[in-house]
Structures are given as structure tokens and as C-alpha cells.
N, C-alpha and C. Protein backbone atom coordinates (compact mmCIF):
# COMPACT_ATOMS: atom_id res chain seq x y z
N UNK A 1 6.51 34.56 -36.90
CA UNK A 1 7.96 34.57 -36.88
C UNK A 1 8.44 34.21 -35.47
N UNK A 2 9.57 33.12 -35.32
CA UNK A 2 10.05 32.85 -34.09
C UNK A 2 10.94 34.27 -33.49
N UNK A 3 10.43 33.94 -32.19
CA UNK A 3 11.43 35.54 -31.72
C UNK A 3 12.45 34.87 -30.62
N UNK A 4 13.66 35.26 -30.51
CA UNK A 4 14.27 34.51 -29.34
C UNK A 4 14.16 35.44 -28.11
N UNK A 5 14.33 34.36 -27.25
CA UNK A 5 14.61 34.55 -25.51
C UNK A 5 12.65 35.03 -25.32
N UNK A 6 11.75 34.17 -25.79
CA UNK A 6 10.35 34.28 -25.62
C UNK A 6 9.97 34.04 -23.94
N UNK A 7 10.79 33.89 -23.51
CA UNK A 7 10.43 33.22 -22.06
C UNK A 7 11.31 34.12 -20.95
N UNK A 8 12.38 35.34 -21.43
CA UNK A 8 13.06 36.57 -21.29
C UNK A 8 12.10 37.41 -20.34
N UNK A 9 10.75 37.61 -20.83
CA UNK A 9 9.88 38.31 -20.01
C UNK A 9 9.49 38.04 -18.59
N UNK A 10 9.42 36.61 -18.95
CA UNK A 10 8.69 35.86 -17.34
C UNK A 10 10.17 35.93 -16.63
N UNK A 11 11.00 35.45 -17.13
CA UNK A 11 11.97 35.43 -16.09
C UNK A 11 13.10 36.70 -15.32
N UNK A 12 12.46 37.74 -16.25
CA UNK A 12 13.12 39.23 -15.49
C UNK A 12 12.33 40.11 -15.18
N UNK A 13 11.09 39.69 -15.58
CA UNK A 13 9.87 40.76 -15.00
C UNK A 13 8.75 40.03 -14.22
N UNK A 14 9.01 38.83 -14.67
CA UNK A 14 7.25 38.13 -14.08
C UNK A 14 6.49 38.57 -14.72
N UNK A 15 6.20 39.08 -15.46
CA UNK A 15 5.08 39.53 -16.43
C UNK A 15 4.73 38.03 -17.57
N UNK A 16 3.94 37.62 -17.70
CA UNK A 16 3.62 36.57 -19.10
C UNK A 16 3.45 37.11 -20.19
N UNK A 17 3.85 37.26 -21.72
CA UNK A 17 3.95 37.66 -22.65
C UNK A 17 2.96 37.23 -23.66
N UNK A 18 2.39 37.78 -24.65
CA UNK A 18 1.00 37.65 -24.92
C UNK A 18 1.43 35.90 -24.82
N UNK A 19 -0.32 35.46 -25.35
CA UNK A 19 -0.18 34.05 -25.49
C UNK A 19 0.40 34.04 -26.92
N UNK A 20 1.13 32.87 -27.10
CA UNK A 20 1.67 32.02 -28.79
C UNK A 20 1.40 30.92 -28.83
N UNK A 21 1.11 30.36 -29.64
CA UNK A 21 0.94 28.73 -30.29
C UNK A 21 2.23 28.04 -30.63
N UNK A 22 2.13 26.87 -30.18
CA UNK A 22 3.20 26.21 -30.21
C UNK A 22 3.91 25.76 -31.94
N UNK A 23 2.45 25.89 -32.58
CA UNK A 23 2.64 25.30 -33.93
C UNK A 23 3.12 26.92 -34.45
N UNK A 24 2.95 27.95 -34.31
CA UNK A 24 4.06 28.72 -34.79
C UNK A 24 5.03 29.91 -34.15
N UNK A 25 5.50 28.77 -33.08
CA UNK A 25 6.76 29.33 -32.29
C UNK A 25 7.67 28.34 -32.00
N UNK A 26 7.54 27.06 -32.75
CA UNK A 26 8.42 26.00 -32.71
C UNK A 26 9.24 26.03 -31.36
N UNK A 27 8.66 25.92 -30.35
CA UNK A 27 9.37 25.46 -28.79
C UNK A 27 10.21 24.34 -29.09
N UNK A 28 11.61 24.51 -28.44
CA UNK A 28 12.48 23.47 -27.96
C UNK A 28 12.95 23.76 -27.09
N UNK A 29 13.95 22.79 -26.55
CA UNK A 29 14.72 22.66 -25.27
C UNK A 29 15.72 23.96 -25.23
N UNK A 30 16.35 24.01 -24.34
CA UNK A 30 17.40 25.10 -24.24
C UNK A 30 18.44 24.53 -25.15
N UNK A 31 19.00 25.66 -25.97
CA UNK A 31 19.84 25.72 -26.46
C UNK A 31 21.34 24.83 -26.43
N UNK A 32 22.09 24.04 -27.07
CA UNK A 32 22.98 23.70 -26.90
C UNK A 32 24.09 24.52 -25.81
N UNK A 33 24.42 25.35 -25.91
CA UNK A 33 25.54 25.83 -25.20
C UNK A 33 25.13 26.58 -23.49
N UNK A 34 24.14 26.53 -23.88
CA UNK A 34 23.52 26.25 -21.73
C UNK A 34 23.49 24.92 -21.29
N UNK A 35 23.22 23.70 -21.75
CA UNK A 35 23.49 22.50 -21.12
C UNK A 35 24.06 22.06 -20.52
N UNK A 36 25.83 22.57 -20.45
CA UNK A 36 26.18 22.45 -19.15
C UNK A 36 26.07 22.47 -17.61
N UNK A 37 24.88 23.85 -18.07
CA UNK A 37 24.28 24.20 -17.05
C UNK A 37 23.89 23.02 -15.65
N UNK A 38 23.03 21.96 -16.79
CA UNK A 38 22.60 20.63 -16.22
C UNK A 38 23.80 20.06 -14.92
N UNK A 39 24.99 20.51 -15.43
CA UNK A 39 26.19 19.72 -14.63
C UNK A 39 26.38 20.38 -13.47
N UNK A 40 26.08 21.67 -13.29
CA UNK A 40 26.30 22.35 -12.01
C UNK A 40 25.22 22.69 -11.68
N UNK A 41 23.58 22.41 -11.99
CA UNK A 41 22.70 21.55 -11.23
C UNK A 41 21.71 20.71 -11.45
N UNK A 42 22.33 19.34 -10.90
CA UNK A 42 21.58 18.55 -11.43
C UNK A 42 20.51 18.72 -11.66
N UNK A 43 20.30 18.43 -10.42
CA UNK A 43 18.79 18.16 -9.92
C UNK A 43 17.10 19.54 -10.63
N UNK A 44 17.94 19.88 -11.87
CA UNK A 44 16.58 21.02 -12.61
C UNK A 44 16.10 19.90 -13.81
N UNK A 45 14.74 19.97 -13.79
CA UNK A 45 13.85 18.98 -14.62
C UNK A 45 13.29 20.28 -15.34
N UNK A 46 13.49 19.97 -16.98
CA UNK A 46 12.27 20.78 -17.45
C UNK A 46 10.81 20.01 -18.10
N UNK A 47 10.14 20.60 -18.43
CA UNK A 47 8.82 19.64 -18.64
C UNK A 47 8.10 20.51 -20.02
N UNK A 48 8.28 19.87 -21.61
CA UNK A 48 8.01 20.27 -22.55
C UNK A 48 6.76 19.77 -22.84
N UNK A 49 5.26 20.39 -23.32
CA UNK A 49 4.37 19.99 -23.72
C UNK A 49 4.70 19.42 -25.05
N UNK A 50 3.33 18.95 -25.56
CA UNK A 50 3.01 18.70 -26.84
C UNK A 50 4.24 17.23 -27.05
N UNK A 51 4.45 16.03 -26.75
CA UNK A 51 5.32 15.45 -26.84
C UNK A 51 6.37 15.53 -27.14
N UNK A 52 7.46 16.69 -26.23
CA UNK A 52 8.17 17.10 -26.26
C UNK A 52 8.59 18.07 -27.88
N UNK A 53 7.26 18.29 -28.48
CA UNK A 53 7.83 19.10 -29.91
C UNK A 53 7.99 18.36 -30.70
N UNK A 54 9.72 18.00 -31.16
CA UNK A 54 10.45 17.58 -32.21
C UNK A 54 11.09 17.05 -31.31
N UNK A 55 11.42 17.45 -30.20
CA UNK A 55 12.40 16.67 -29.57
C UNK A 55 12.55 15.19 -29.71
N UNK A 56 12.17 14.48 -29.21
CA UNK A 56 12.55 12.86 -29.53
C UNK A 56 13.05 12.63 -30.78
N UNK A 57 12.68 13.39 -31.86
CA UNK A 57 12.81 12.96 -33.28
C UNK A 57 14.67 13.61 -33.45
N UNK A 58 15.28 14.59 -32.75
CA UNK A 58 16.12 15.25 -33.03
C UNK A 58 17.36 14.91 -31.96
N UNK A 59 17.19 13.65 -31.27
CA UNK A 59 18.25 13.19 -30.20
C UNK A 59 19.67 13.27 -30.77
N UNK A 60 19.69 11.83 -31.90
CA UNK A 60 20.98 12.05 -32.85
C UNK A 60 21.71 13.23 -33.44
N UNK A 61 20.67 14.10 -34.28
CA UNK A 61 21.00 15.49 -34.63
C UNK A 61 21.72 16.35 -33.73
N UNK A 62 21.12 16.37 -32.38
CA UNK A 62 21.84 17.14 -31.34
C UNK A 62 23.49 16.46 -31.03
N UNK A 63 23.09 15.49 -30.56
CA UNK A 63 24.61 14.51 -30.58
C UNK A 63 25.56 14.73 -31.56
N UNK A 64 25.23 14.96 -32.62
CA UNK A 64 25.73 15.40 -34.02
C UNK A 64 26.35 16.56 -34.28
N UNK A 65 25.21 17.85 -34.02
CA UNK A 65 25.48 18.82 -34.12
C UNK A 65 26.54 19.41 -32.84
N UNK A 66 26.43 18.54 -31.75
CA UNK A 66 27.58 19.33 -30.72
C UNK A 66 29.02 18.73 -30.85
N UNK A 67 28.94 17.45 -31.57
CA UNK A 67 30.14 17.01 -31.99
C UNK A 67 30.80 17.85 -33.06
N UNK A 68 30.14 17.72 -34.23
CA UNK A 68 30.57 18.66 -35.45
C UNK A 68 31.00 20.18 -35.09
N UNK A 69 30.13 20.72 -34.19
CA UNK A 69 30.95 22.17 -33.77
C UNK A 69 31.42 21.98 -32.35
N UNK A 70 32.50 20.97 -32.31
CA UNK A 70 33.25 20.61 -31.33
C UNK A 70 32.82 21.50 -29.72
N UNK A 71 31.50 21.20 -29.68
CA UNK A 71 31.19 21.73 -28.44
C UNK A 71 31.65 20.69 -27.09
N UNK A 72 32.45 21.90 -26.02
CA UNK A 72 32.66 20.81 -24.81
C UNK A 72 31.84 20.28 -23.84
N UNK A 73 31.10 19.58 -23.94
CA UNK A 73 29.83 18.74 -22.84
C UNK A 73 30.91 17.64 -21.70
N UNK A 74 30.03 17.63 -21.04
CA UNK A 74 30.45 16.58 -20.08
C UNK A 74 29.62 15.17 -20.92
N UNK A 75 28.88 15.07 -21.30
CA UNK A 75 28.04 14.20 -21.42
C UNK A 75 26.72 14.75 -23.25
N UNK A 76 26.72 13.63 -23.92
CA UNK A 76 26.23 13.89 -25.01
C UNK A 76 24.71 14.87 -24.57
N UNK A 77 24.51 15.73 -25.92
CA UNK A 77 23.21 16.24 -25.30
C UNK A 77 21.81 15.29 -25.74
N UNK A 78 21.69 13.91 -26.00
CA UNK A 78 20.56 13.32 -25.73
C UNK A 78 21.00 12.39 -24.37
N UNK A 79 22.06 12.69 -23.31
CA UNK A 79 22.22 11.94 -22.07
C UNK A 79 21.48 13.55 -20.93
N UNK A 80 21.76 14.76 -21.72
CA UNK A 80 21.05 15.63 -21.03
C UNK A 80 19.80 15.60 -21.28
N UNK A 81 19.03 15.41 -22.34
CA UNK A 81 17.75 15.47 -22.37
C UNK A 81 16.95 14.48 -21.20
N UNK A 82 17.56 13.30 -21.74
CA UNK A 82 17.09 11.99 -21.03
C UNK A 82 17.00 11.81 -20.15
N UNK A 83 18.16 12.66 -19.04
CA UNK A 83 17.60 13.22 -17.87
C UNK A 83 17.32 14.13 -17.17
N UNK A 84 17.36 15.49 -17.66
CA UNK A 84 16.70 16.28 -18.10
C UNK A 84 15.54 16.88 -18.13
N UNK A 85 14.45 15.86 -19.11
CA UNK A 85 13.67 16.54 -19.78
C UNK A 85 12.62 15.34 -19.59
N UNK A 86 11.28 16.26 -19.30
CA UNK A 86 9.86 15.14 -19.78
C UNK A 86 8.92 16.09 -20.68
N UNK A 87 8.21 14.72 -20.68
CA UNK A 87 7.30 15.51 -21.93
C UNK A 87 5.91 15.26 -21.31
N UNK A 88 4.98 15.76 -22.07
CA UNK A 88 3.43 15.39 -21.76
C UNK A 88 2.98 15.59 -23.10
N UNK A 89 1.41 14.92 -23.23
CA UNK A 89 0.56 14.59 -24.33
C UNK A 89 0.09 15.79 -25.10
N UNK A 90 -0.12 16.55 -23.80
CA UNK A 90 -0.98 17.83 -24.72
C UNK A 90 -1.09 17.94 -25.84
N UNK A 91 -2.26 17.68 -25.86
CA UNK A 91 -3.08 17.97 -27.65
C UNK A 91 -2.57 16.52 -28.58
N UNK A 92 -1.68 15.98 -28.22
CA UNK A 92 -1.12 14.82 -28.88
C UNK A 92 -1.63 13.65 -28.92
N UNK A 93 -2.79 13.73 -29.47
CA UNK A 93 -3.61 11.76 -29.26
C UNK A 93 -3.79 10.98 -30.20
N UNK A 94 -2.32 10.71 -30.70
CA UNK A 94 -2.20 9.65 -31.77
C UNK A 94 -0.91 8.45 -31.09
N UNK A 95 -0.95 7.14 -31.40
CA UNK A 95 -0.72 6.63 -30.61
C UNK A 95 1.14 6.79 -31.43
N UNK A 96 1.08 6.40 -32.27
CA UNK A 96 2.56 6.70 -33.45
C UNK A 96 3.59 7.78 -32.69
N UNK A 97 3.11 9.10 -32.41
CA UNK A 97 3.91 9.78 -31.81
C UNK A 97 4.30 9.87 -30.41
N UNK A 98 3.12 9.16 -29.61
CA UNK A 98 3.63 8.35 -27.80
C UNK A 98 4.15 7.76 -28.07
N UNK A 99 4.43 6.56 -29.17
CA UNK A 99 5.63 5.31 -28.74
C UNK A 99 6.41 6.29 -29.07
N UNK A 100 6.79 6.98 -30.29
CA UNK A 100 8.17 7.66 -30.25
C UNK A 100 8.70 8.03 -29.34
N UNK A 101 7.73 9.29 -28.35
CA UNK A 101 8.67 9.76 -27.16
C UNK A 101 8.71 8.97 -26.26
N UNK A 102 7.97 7.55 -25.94
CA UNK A 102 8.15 6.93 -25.06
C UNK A 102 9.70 5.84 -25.39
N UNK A 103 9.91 5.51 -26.64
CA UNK A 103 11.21 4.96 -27.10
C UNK A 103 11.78 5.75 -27.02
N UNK A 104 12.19 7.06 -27.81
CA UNK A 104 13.13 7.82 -27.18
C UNK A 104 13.86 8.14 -26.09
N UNK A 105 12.57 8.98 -25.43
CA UNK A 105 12.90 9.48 -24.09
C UNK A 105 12.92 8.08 -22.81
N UNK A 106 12.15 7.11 -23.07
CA UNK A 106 11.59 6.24 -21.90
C UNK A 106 10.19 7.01 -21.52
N UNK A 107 9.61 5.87 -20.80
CA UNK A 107 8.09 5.30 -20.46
C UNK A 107 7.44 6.71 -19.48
N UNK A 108 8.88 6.67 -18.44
CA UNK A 108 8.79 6.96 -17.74
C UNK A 108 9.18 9.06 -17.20
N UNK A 109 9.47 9.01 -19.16
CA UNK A 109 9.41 10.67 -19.00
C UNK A 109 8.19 11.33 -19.59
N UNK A 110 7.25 10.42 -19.95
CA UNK A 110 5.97 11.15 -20.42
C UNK A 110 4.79 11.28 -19.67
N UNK A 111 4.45 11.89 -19.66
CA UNK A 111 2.81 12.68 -18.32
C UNK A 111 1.50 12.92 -19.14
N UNK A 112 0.87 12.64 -19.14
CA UNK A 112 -0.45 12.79 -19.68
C UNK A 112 -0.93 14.37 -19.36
N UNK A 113 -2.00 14.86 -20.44
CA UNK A 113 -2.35 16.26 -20.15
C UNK A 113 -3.21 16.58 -21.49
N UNK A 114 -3.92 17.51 -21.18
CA UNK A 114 -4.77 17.78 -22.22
C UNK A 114 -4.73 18.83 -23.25
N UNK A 115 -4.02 19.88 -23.26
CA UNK A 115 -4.04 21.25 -23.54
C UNK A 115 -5.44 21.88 -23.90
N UNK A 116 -6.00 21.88 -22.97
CA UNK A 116 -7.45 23.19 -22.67
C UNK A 116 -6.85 24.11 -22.81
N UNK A 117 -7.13 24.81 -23.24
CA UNK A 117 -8.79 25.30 -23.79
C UNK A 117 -8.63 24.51 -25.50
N UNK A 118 -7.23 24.05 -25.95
CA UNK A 118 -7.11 23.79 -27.07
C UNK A 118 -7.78 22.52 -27.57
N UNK A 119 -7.86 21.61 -26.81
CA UNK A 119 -8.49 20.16 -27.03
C UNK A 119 -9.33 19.75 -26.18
N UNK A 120 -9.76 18.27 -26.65
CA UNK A 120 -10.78 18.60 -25.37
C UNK A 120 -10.76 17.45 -25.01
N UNK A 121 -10.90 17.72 -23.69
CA UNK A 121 -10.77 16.68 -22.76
C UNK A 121 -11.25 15.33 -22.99
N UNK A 122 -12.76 14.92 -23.26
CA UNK A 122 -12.88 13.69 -23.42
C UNK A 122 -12.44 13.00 -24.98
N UNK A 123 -11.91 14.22 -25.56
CA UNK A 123 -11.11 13.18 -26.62
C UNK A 123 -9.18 12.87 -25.96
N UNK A 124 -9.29 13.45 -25.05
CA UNK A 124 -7.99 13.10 -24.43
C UNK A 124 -7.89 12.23 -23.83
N UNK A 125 -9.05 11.80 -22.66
CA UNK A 125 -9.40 10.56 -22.20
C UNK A 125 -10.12 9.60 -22.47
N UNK A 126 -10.49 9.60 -23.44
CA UNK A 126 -10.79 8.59 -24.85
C UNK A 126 -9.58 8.05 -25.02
N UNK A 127 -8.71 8.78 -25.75
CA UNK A 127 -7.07 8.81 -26.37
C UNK A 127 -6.65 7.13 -25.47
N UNK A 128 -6.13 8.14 -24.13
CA UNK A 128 -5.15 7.40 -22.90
C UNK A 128 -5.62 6.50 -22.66
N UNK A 129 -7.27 5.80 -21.92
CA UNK A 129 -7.82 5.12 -22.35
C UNK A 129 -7.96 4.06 -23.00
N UNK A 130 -7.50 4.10 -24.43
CA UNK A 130 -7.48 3.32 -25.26
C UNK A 130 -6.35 3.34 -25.97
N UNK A 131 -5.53 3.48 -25.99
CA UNK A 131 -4.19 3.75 -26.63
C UNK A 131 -3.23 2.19 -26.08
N UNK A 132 -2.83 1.77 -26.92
CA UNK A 132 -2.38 0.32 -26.57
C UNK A 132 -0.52 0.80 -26.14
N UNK A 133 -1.12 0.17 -24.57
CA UNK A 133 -0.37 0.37 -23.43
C UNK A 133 0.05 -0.51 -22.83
N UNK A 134 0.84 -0.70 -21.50
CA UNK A 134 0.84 -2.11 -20.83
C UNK A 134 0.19 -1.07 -19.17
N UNK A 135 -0.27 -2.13 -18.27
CA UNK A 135 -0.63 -0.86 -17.31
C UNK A 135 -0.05 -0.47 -16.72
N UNK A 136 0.99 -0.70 -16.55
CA UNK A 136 2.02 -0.14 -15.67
C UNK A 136 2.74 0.83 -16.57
N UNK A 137 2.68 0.93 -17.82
CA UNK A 137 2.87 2.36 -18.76
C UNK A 137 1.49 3.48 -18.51
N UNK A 138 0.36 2.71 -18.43
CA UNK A 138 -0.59 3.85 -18.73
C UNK A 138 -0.30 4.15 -17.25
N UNK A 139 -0.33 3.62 -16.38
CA UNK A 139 -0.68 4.55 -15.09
C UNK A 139 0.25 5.42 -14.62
N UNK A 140 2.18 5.14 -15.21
CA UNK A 140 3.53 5.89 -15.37
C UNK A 140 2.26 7.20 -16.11
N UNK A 141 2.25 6.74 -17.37
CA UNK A 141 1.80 8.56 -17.99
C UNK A 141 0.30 8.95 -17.39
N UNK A 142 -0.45 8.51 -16.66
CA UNK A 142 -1.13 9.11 -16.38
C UNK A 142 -1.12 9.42 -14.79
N UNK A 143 -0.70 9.17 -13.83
CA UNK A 143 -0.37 10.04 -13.24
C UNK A 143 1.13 10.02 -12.30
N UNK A 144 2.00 8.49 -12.67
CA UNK A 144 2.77 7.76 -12.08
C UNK A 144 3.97 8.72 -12.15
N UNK A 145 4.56 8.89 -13.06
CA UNK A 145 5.27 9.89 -13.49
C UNK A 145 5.01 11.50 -12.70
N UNK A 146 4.26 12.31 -13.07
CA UNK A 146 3.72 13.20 -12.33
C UNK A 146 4.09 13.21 -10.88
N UNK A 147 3.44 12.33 -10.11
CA UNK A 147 3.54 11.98 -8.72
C UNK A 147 5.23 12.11 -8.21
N UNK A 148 5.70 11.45 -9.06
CA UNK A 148 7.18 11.21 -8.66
C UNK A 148 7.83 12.36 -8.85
N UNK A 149 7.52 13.03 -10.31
CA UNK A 149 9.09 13.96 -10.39
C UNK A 149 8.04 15.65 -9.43
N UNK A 150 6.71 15.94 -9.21
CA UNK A 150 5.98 16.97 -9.10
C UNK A 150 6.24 16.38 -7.54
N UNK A 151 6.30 15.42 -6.40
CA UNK A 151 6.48 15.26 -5.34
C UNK A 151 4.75 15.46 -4.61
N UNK A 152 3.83 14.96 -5.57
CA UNK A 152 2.41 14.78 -5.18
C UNK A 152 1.84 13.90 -3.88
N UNK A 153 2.51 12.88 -3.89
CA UNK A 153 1.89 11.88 -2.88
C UNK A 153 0.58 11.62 -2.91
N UNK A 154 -0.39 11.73 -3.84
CA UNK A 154 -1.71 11.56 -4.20
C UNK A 154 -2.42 9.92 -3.84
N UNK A 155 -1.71 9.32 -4.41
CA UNK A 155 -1.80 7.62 -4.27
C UNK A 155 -1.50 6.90 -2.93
């Protein structure tokens, strides 16, 4: 059963709350009516595993749903996601659901990653690898991206 404010713990105690699986705690973005938030500060990136969830698939819906309950945004909430929000692969190595979030979101909001202990690595870098790319996409999600918004300087 989904429980809300799952992330309530870490952020008023520091304590981490048992572990959950993503496949049955359906993670998404923050809520419609904190997004404003985004406007009084920019500059906060969040970073959703598992190719962003559902997210990419639910851009319109959101746009939709804040129109229909006449919510006041500065800006639609797939212009908040988009900048906003990245995603990474974790556990995700089918190529069908990278173009999605990479059309969706852009090239340049997805990060490569494995989710250990859950998958395993050389089928992850198998995956990236071989996953029909251009290279200047594979090296954005594998570590190009990263570098930039994490402030790595690795390269």
C-alpha cells in the first residue's frame, strides 16, 4: 500500500525508513501544488530513478490535470519537470522506454545507473553499450549529463 509523505522521515529526522520497492510504492515527482516551489528556487534539480517512473508518459496528463482544477502555475507543470527533473536507467534496459524519456524529457536529462544490488551490472553495461544511440547521446547518459548537473569535473 502507498503511504504518503514516505520521504517525511529523512527530511525531519534523518533517519532512512525501512527500504521499499519502487514497483510497489509507485514514486513520482512532487505533487502538483508544491511546484511553485520551483519559482522561488530555481536552481533545485530533482533526480528520479528507474526512468523517471511514469513520468515521461504523464507530461500531458499533468498539464491537464492543473488546468482542469484551475491550478495557478507560473508555467505548465511539464515546463517544471523539464527543467526540473532528470532521470536515470536504473534497472531500465530496454531500449523503447530510453527513447521515451529521452523524447520526452530530452537527451540530456537522462544519466545512466544500475540499481545494485537489484540488477546487475554487466547486464547494464551490456544494455548502454549497445543500445542504439548517437555518441554524443551515449556519452550525455553515461556520464555527460552527470558531470554537468553533479559539478564532477571528471573529464
Amino acid at each position: 500500500m502507498y503511504e504518503k509523505n514516505v520521504c517525511a522521515p529523512v527530511l525531519t529526522t534523518g533517519k532512512i525508513p525501512p527500504k521499499r520497492h519502487a514497483a510497489h510504492e509507485n514514486p513520482s515527482p512532487p505533487p502538483i501544488p508544491t511546484w511553485p516551489a520551483f519559482d522561488r528556487f530555481p536552481g533545485v534539480r530533482l533526480i528520479l530513478g528507474h526512468l523517471g517512473e511514469t513520468l515521461p508518459y504523464l507530461l500531458s496528463r499533468f498539464d491537464t490535470m492543473a488546468r482542469t482544477y484551475g491550478m495557478k502555475l507560473k508555467k505548465r507543470p511539464s515546463e517544471y519537470i523539464r527543467e526540473h527533473m532528470f532521470v536515470t536507467t536504473s534497472g531500465m534496459f530496454s531500449a523503447e522506454p530510453l527513447a521515451c524519456a529521452m523524447g520526452a524529457l530530452g537527451a540530456g536529462r537522462v544519466m545512466f545507473s544500475v540499481d545494485y544490488p537489484y540488477e546487475s551490472a554487466d547486464e547494464a553495461a551490456n544494455f548502454i553499450e549497445n543500445v542504439p544511440l548517437g555518441e554524443q547521446e551515449r556519452r550525455d547518459v553515461c556520464y555527460g549529463t552527470a558531470e554537468r548537473l553533479l559539478g564532477l569535473g571528471i573529464r
